[in-house]
Protein backbone atom coordinates (compact mmCIF):
# COMPACT_ATOMS: atom_id res chain seq x y z
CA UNK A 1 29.71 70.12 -16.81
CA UNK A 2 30.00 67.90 -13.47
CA UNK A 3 29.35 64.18 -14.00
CA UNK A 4 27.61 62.51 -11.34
CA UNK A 5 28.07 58.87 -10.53
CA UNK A 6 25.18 56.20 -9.66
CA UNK A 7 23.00 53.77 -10.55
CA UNK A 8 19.84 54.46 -13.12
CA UNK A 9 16.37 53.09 -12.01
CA UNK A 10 16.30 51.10 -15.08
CA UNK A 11 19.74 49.55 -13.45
CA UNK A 12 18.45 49.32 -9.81
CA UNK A 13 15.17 47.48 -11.26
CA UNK A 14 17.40 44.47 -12.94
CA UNK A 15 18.96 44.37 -9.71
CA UNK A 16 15.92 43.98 -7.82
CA UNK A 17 14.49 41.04 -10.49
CA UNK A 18 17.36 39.38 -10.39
CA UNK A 19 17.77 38.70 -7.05
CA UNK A 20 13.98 37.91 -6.85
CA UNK A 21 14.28 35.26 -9.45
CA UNK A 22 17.36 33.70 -7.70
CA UNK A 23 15.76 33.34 -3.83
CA UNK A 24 12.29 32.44 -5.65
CA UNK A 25 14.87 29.21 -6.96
CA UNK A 26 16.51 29.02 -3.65
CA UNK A 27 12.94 28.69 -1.97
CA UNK A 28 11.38 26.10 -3.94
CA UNK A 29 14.47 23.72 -4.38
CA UNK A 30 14.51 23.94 -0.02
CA UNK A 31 11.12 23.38 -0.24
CA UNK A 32 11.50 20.19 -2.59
CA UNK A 33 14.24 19.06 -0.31
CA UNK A 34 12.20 19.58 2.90
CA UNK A 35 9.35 17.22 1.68
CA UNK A 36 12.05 14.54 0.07
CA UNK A 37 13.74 14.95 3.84
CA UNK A 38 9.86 13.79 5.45
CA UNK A 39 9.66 11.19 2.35
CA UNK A 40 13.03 9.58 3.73
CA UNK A 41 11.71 9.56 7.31
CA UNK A 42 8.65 7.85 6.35
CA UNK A 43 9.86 5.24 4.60
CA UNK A 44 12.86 4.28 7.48
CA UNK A 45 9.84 4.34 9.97
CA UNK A 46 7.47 1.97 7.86
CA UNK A 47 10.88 -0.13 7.90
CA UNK A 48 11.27 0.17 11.42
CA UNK A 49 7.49 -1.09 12.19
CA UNK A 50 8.51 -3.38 9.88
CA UNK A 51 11.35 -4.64 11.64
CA UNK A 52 9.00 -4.34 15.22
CA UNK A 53 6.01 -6.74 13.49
CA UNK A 54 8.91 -9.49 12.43
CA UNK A 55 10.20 -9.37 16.43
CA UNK A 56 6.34 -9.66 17.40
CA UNK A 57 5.86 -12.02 15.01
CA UNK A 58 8.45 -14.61 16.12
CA UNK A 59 7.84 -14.15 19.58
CA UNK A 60 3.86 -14.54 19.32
CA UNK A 61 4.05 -16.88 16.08
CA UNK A 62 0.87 -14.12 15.31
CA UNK A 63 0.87 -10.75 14.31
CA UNK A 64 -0.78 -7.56 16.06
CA UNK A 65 -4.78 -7.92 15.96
CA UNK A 66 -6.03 -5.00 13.55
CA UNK A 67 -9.66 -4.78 13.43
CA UNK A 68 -13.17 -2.79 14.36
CA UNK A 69 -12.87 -3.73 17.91
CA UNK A 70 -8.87 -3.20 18.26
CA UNK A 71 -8.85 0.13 15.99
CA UNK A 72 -12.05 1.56 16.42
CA UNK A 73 -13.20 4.02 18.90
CA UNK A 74 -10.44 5.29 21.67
CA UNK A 75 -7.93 4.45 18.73
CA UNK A 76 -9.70 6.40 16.00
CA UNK A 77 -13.02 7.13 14.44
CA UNK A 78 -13.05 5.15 11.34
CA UNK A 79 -15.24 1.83 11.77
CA UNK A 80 -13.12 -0.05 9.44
CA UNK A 81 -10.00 -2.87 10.49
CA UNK A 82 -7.17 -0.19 9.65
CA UNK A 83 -4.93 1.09 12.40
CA UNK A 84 -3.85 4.94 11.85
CA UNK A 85 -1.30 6.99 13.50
CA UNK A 86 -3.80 9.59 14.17
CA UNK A 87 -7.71 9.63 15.15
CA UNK A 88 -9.16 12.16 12.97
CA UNK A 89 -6.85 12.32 10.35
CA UNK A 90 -6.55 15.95 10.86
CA UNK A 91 -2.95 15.95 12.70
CA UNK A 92 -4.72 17.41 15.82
CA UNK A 93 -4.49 13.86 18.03
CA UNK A 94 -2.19 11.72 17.74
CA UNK A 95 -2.47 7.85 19.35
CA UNK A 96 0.70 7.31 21.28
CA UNK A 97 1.13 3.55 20.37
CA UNK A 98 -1.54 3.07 16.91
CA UNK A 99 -0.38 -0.58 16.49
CA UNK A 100 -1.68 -2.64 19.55
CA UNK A 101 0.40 -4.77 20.76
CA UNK A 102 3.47 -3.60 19.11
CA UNK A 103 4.51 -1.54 22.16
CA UNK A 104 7.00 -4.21 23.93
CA UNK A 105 9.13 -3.96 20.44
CA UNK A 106 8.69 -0.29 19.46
CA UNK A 107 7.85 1.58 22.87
CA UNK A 108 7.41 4.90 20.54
CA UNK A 109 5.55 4.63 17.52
CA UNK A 110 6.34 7.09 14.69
CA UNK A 111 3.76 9.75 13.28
CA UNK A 112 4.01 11.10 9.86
CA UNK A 113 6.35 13.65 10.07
CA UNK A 114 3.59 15.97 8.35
CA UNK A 115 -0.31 15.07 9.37
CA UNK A 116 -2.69 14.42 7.03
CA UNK A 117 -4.82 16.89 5.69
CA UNK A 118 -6.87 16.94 2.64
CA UNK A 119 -3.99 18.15 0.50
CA UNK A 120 -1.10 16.18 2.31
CA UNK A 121 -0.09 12.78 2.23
CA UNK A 122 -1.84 9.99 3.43
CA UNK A 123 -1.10 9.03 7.76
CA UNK A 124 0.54 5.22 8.89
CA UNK A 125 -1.92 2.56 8.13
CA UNK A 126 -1.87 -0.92 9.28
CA UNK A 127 -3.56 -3.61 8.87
CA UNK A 128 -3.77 -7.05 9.64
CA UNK A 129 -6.48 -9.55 8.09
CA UNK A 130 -5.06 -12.45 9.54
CA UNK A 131 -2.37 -14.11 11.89
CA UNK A 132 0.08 -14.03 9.50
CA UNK A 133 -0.46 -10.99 7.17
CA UNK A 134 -0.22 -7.64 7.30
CA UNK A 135 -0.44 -4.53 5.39
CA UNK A 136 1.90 -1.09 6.27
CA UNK A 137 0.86 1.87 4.25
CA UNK A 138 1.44 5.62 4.15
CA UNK A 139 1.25 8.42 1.28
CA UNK A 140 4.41 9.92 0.20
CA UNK A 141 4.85 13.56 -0.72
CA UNK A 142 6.82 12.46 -3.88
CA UNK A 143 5.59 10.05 -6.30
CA UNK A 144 9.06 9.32 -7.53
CA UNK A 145 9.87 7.70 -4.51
CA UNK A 146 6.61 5.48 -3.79
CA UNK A 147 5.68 2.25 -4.18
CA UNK A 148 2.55 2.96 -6.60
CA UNK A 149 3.64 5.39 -9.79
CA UNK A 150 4.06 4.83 -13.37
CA UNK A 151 1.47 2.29 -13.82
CA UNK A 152 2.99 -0.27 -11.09
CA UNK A 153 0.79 -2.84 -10.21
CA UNK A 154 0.52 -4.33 -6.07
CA UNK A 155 -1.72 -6.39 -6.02
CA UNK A 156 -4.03 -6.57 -2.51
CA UNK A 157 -4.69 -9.55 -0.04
CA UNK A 158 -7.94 -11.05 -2.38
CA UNK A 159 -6.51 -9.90 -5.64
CA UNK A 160 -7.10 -6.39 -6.55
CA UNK A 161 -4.82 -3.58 -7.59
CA UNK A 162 -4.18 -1.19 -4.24
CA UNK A 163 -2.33 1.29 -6.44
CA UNK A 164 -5.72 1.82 -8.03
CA UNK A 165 -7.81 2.07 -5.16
CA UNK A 166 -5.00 3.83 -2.82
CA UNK A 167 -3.67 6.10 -5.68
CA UNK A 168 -0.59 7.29 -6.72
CA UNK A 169 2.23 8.27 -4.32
CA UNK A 170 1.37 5.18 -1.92
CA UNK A 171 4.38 3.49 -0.05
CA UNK A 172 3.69 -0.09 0.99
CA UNK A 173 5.45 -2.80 2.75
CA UNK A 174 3.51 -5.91 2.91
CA UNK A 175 3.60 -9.65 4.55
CA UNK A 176 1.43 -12.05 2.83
């Protein structure tokens, strides 16, 4: 009686599931980190404006106009005061400089590193209701990491909750 050496099928299919489970693992924690990567690179950009709107600010003692007139039709379709980084929200078109104004301080302006679309974060918002306010929003990917989570409270320009009306997973920076 020869005895022949090998694998079973039973042996080959453990094999198989095995590996599957471990690059299933592999995938989603690369995913996880891809998104926490685009988090990271929002919120150093909403700094960077940030940085751009002081240096406009103390040269102009003012800063950037945000309203219907200044954000509304070649910047973007909405008829509402808010500056976006894109016009349709849909990641197609993007506005090369979305903050007017801010262009002698930040000659690029940043885009969300992922457009919006229905299921993806929120685009760069500003907004300015006055000469020396301003509002810089954008939707983060993880809630962990944003602003608005966990029952935090920031409280808007006349007094109400923008967590609550923006939602969860909102990053804001904010000059009042």
């Amino acid at each position: 009686m020869k005895k022949q050496k090998g694998f079973t099928l039973i042996e080959l299919l453990v094999v198989i599931a095995i590996i599957a489970l471990l690059s299933t693992t592999v995938m989603s924690s690369l995913s996880s980190a891809r998104s926490k990567g685009r988090d990271a690179a929002r919120v150093a950009e909403i700094r960077s404006i940030q940085t751009a709107l002081e240096m406009y600010f103390d040269k102009y003692n003012t800063y950037p106009a945000s309203g219907v007139a200044v954000c509304n039709g070649a910047l973007n379709e909405h008829t509402d005061a808010w500056c976006r980084d894109t016009r349709n929200n849909n990641g197609i078109t993007q506005i090369a400089n979305w903050i007017p104004g801010l262009q002698e301080f930040m000659p690029k302006m940043p885009h969300n590193p992922k457009p919006y679309s229905s299921s993806q974060s929120w685009p760069y918002h500003y907004h300015s209701p006055s000469a020396t306010q301003y509002w810089l929003m954008v939707g983060l990917e993880n809630i962990s990491n944003s602003t608005c989570g966990g029952g935090t409270i920031y409280t808007w320009f006349e007094g109400s909750n923008t967590c609550n009306w923006w939602g969860n997973g909102l990053y804001v920076r904010s000059m009042k």
